[in-house]
Every structure is written in structure tokens, then in C-alpha cells.
C-alpha atoms as a PDB file:
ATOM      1  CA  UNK A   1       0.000   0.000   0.000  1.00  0.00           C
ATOM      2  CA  UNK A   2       1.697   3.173  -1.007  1.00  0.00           C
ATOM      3  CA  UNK A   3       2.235   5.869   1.512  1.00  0.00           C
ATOM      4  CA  UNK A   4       1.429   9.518   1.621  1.00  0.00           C
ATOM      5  CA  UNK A   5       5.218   9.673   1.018  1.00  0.00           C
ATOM      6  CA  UNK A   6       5.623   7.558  -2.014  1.00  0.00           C
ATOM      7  CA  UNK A   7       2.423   9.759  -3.724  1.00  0.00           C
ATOM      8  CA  UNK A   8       3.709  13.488  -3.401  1.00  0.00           C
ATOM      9  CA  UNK A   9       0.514  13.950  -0.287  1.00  0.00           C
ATOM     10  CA  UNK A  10       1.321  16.489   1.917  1.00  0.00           C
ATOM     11  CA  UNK A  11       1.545  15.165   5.662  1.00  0.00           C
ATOM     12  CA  UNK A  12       2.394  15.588   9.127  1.00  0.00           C
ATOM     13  CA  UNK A  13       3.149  13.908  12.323  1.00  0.00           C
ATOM     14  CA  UNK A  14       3.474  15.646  15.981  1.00  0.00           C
ATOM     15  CA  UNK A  15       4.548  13.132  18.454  1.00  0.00           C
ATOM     16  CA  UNK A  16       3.578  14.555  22.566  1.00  0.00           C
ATOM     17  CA  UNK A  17       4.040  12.759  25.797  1.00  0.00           C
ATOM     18  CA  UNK A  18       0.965  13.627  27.928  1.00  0.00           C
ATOM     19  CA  UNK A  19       2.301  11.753  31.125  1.00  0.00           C
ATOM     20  CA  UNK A  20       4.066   9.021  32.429  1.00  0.00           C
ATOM     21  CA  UNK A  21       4.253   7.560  35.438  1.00  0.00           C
ATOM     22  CA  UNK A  22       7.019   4.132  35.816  1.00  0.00           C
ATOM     23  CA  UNK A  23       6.259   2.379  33.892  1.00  0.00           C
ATOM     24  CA  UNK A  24       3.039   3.268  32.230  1.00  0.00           C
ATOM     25  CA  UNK A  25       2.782   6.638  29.476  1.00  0.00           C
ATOM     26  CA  UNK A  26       0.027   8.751  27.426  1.00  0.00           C
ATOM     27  CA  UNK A  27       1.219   9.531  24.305  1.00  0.00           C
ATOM     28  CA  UNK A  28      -0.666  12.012  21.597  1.00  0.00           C
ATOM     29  CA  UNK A  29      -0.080  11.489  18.228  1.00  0.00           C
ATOM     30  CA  UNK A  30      -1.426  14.499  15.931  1.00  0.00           C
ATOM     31  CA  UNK A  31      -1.352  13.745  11.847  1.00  0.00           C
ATOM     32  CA  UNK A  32      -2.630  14.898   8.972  1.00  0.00           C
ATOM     33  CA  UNK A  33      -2.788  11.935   6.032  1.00  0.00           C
ATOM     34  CA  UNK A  34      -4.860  11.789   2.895  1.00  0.00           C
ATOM     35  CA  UNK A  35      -6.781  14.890   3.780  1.00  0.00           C
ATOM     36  CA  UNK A  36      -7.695  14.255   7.170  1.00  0.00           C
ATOM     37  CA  UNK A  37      -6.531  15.418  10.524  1.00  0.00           C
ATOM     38  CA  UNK A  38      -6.142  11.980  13.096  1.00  0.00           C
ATOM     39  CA  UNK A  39      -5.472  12.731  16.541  1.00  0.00           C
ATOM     40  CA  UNK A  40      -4.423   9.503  18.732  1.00  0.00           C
ATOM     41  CA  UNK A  41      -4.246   8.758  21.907  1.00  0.00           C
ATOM     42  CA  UNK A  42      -1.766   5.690  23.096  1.00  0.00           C
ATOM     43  CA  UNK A  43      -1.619   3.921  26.322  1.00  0.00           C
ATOM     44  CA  UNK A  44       1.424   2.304  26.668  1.00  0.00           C
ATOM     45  CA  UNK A  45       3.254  -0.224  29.187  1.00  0.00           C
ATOM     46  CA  UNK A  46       6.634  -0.328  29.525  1.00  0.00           C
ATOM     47  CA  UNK A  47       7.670  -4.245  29.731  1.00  0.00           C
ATOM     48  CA  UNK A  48      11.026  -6.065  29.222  1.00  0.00           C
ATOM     49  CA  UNK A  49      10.518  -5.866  25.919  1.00  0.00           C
ATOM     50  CA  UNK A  50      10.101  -2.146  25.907  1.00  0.00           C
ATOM     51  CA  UNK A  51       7.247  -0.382  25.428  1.00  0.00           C
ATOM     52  CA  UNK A  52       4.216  -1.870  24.012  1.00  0.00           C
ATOM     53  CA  UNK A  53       0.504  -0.080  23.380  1.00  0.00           C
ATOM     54  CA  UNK A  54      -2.335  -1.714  24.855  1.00  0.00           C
ATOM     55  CA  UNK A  55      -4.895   0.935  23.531  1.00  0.00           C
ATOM     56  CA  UNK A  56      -5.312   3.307  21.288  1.00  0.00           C
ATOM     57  CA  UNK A  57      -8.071   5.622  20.598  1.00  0.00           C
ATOM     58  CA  UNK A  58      -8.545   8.630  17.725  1.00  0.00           C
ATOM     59  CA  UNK A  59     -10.321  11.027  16.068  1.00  0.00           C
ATOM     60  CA  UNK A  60     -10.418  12.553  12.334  1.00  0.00           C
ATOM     61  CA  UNK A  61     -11.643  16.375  11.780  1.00  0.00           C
ATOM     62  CA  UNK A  62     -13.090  15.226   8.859  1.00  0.00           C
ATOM     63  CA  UNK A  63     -13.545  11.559   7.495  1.00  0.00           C
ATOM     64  CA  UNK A  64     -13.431  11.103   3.694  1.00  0.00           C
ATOM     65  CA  UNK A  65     -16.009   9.325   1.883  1.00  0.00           C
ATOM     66  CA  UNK A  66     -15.647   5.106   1.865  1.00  0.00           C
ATOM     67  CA  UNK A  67     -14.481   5.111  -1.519  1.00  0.00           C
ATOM     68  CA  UNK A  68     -13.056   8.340  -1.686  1.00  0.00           C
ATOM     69  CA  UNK A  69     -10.756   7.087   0.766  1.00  0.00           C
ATOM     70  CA  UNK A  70     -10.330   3.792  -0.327  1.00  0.00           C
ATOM     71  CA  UNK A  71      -9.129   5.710  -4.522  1.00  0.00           C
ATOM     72  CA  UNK A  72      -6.555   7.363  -1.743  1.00  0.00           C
ATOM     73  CA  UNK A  73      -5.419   4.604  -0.307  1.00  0.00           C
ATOM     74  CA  UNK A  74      -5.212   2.259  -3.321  1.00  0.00           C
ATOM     75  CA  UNK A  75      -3.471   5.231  -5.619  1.00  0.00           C
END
């Protein structure tokens, strides 16, 4: 699947630690992809492995069409 990248799209990723506490962390991810503005929000756990996510939640400003979308994706 191509990326924004590998078409010309314009994009943008803002990474932002909310909090963390030991071994646990909020992190905000804000990005703009195909048109649309995403913002995440990751709960991570640190383990000994490193640190995994063990949810995620988002939002998008403004959600494209299904197949809209899916011409975007696809190229």
C-alpha cells in the first residue's frame, strides 16, 4: 500500500508525551494523512521488551467518503 510519502501527499506527524508515570505513558499522536486530521491517543506499558501499546483511541476532523478514501489509499 503506497504511503502519503511515495504519492507526493502532503503530511504531518506531531509526536507529545501527555504523562508518564514508571512504567506506564500517554502519548498524543497528531497527523494529517490523505486529507484528514487523526489525533491519537496511546496507552502504553513499559515491559522487558520495551514499550508496548495496549490501547489506542482517535479522532479525524473530517472523514473522507468510503471510496473516496479507499481511490486514496489504493493510488
Amino acid at each position: 500500500m503506497p504511503t502519503p510519502a511515495d504519492k507526493g501527499d502532503p503530511h504531518d506527524v506531531r509526536f507529545e508525551v501527555l504523562d508518564q508515570t514508571e512504567a506506564q505513558a500517554v502519548l498524543k499522536i497528531t497527523d494529517y494523512v490523505f486529507g484528514v486530521w487523526f489525533t491519537d491517543y496511546l496507552s502504553l506499558l513499559k515491559t522487558d521488551d520495551g514499550w508496548c501499546v495496549v490501547n489506542k483511541t482517535y479522532y479525524a476532523d473530517k472523514m473522507p467518503e468510503a471510496p473516496e478514501a479507499a481511490k486514496n489509499l489504493l493510488g
